[in-house]
C-alpha atoms as a PDB file:
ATOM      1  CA  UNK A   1     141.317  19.869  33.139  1.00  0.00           C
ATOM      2  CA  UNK A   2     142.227  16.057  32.415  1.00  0.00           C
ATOM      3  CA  UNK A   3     143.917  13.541  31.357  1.00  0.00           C
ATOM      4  CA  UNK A   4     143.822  10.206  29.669  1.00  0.00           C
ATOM      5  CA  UNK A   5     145.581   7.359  29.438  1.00  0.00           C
ATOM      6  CA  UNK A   6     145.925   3.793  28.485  1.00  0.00           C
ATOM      7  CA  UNK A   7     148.139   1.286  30.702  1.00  0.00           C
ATOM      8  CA  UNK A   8     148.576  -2.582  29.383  1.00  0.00           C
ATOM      9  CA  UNK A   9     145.440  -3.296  32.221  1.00  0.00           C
ATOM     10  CA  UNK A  10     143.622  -0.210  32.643  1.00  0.00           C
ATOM     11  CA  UNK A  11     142.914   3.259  31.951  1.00  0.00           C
ATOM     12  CA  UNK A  12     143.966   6.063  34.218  1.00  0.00           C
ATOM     13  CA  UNK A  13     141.909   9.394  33.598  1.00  0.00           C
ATOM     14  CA  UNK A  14     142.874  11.763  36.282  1.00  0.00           C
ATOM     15  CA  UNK A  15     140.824  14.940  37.024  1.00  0.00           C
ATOM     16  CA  UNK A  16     142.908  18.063  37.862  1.00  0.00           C
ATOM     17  CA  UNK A  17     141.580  20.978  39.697  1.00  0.00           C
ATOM     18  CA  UNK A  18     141.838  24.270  38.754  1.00  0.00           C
ATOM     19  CA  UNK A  19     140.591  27.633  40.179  1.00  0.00           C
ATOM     20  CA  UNK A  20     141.001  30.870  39.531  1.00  0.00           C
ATOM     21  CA  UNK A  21     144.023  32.509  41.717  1.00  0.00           C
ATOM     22  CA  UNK A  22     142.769  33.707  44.852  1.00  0.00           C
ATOM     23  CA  UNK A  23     139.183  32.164  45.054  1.00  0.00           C
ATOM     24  CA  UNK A  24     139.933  28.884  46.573  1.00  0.00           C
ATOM     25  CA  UNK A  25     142.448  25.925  47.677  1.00  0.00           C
ATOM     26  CA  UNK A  26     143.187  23.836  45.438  1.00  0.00           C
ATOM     27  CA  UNK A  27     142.544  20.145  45.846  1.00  0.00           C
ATOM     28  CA  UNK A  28     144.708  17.005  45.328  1.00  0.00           C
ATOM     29  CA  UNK A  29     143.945  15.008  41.640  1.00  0.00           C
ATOM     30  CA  UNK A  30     141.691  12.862  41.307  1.00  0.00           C
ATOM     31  CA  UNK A  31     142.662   9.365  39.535  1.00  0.00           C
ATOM     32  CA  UNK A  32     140.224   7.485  38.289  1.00  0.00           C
ATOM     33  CA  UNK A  33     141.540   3.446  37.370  1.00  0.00           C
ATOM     34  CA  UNK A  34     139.164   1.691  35.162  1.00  0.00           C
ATOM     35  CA  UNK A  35     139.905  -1.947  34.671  1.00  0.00           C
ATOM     36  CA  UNK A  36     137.834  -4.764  33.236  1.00  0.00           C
ATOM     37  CA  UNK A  37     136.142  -5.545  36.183  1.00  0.00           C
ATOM     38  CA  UNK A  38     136.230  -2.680  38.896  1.00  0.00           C
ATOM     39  CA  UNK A  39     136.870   0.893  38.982  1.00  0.00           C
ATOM     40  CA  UNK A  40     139.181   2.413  41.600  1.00  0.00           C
ATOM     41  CA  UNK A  41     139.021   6.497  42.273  1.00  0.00           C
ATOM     42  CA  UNK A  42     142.413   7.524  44.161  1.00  0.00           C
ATOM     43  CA  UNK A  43     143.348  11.075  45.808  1.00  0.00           C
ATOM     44  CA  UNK A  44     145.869  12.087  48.153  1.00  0.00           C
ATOM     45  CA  UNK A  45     144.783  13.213  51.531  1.00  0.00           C
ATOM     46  CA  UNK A  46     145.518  17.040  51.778  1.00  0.00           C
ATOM     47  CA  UNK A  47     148.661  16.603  53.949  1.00  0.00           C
ATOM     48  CA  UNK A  48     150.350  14.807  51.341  1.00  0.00           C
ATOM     49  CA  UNK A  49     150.889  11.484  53.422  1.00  0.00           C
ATOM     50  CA  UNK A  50     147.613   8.806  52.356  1.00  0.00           C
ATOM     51  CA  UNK A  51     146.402   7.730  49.154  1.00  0.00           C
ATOM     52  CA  UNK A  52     142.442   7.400  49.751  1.00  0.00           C
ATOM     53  CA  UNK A  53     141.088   4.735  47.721  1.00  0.00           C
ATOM     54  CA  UNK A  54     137.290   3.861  46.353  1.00  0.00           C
ATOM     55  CA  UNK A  55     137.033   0.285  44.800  1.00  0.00           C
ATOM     56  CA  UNK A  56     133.726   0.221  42.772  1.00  0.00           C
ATOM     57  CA  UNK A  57     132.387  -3.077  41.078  1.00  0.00           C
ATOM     58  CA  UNK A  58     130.280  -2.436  37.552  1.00  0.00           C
ATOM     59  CA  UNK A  59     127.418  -2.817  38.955  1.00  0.00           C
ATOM     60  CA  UNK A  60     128.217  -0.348  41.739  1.00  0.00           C
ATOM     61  CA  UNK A  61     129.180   2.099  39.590  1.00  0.00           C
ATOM     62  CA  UNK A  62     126.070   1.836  37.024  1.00  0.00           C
ATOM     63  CA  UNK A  63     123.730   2.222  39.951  1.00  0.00           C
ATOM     64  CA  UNK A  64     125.376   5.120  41.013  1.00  0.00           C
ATOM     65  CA  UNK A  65     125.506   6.345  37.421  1.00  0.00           C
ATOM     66  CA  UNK A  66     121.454   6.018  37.779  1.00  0.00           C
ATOM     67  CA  UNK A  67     121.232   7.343  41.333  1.00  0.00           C
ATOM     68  CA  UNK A  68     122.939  10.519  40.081  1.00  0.00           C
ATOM     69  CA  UNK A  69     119.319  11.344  38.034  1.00  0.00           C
ATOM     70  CA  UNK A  70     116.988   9.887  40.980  1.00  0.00           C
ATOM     71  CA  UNK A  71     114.911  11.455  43.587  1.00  0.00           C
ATOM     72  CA  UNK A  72     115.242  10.889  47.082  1.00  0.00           C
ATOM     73  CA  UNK A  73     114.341   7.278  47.914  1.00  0.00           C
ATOM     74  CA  UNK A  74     114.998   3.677  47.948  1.00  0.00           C
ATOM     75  CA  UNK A  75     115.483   1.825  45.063  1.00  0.00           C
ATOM     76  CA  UNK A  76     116.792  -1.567  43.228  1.00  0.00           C
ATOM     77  CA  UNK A  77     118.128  -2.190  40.065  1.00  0.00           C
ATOM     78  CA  UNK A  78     116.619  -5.354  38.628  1.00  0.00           C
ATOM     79  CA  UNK A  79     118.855  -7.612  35.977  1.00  0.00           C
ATOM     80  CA  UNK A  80     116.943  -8.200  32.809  1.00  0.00           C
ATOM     81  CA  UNK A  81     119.000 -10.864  32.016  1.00  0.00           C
ATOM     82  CA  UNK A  82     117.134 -14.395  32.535  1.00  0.00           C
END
């Protein structure tokens, strides 16, 4: 399950986990903060007492976005701007 919203500066989807009872802990939430420049994933640590936070630039996140569908290896994404 998730949500979305939209805040003045970003928007927050948050990713909820859900199991079936008995098969498995659950985990914290997952927010996900997309802003005009960055996006920031968030989750509590399991004790309840950090917030662990991911800052990704654009271009960060559209490489990983490509590396998702990749094979192992090393690769660069070059601009095709210019």
């Amino acid at each position: 399950m998730f949500t979305i919203e939209h805040d003045f500066d970003a928007t927050v989807i948050t990713l909820i986990d859900e199991a079936e009872p008995n098969t498995r802990p659950l985990n914290e939430d997952i927010v996900i903060l997309t802003f005009d420049d960055r996006v920031v994933v968030e989750q509590m640590d399991p004790d309840g007492t950090d917030v662990s936070r991911i800052t990704f630039t654009l271009q960060q996140l559209a490489e990983l976005r490509l590396a998702l569908n990749l094979p192992e290896g090393n690769y660069r994404v070059e601009s095709r701007e210019g």
